[in-house]
Protein backbone atom coordinates (compact mmCIF):
# COMPACT_ATOMS: atom_id res chain seq x y z
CA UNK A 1 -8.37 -13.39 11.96
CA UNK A 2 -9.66 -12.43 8.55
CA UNK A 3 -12.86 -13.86 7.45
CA UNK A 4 -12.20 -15.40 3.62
CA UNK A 5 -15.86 -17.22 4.12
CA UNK A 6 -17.39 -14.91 1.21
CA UNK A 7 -14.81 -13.90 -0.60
CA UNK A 8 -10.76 -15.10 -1.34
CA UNK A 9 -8.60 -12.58 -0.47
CA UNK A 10 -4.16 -12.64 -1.46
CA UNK A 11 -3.86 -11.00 1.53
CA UNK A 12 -1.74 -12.16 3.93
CA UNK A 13 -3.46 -13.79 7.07
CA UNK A 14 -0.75 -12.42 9.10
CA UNK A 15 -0.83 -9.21 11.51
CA UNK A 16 0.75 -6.15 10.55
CA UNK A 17 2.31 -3.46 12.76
CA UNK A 18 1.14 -0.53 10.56
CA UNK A 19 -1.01 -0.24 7.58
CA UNK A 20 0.14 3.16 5.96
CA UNK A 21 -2.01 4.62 3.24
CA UNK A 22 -0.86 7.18 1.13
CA UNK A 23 -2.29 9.34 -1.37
CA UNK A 24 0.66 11.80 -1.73
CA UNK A 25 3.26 12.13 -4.56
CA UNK A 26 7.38 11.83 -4.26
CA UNK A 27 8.74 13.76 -3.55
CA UNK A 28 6.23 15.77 -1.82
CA UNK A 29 7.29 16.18 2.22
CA UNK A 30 4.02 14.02 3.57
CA UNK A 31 5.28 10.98 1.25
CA UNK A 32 9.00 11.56 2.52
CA UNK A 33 7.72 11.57 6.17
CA UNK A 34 6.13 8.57 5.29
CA UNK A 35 9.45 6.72 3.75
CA UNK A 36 11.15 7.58 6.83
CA UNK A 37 7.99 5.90 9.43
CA UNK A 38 8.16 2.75 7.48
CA UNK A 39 9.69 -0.75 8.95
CA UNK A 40 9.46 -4.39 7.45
CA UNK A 41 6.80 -5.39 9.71
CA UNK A 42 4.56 -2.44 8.60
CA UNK A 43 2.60 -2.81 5.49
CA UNK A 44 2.03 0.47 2.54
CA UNK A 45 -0.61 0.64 0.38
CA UNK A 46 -1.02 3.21 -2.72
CA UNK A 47 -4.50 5.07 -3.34
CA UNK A 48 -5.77 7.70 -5.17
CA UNK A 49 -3.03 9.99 -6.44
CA UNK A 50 -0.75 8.38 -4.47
CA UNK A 51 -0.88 5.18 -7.12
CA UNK A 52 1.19 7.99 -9.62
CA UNK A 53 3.86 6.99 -7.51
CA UNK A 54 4.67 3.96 -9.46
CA UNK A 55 5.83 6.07 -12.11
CA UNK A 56 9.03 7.54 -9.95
CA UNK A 57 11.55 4.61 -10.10
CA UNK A 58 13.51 6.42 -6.81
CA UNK A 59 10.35 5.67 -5.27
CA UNK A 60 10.43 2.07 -5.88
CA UNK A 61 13.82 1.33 -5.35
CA UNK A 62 13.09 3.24 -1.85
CA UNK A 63 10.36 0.75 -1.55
CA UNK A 64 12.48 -2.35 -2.12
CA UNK A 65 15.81 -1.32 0.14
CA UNK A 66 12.90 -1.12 3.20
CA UNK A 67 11.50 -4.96 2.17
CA UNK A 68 7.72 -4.64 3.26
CA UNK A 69 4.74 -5.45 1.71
CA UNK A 70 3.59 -2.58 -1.05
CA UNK A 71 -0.20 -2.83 -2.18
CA UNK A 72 -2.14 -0.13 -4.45
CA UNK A 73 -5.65 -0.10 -5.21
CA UNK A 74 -6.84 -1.55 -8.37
CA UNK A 75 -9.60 0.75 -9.35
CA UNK A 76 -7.24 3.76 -8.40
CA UNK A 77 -4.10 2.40 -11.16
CA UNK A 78 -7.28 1.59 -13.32
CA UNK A 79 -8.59 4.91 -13.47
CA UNK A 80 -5.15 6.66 -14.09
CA UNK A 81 -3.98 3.98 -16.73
CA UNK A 82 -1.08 2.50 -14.39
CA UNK A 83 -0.19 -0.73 -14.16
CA UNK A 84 2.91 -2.00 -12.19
CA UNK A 85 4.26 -5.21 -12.18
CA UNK A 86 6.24 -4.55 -9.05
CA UNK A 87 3.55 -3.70 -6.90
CA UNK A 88 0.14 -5.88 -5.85
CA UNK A 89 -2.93 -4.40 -7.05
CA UNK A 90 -6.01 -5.27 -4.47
CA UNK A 91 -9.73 -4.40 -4.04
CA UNK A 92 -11.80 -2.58 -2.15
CA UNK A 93 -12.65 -5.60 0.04
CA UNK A 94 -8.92 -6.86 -0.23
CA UNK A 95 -8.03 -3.54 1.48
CA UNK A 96 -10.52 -4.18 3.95
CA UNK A 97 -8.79 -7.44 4.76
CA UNK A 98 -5.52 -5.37 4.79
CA UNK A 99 -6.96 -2.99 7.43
CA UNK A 100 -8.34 -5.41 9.71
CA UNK A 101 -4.97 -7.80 9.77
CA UNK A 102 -3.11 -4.69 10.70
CA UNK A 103 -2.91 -3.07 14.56
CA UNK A 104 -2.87 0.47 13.54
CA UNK A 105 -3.62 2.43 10.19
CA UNK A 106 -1.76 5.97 9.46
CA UNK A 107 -3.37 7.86 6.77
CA UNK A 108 -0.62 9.87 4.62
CA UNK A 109 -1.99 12.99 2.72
């Protein structure tokens, strides 16, 4: 169970199958491979360059037909000037929550 004791978090206090995060670009291959691993009972969350995806409206719509959770890092869209209103923007410690409610992580480059 996560630990909200020091901190709230908009997490979900449910358990994921899969956290996948993913600092690729669409189209490239990695993020493709990535569409195709995803299920509703997985969770994805956008960081570093991968946050540029919220640019590519095929990516989104991608995003919605699948139905899961989509997260991206705040400081990441912050840096680059992004801002979605489709998409959850967490912290640091919000994606720490994120990892531990989740049984396995699979980092996409």
């Amino acid at each position: 169970m996560i630990s909200t004791a020091n901190h709230a978090s908009d997490i979900p206090l449910e358990s994921f199958e899969t956290l996948h995060t993913l600092k690729g670009i669409f189209p490239d291959a990695t993020v493709a491979q990535c569409i195709e691993q995803l299920t509703k009972n997985d969770v994805l969350l956008l960081m570093e360059s991968g946050v540029n995806n919220l640019l590519i409206p095929e990516f989104l719509t991608t995003l919605t037909k699948i139905g899961l959770p989509v997260y991206a890092l705040q400081d990441d869209t912050d840096a680059r000037k992004i801002n979605s209103e489709s998409i959850k923007m967490i912290s640091h410690l919000q994606f720490v929550d994120l990892s531990i409610s989740s049984q396995r992580i699979i980092n996409w480059f």
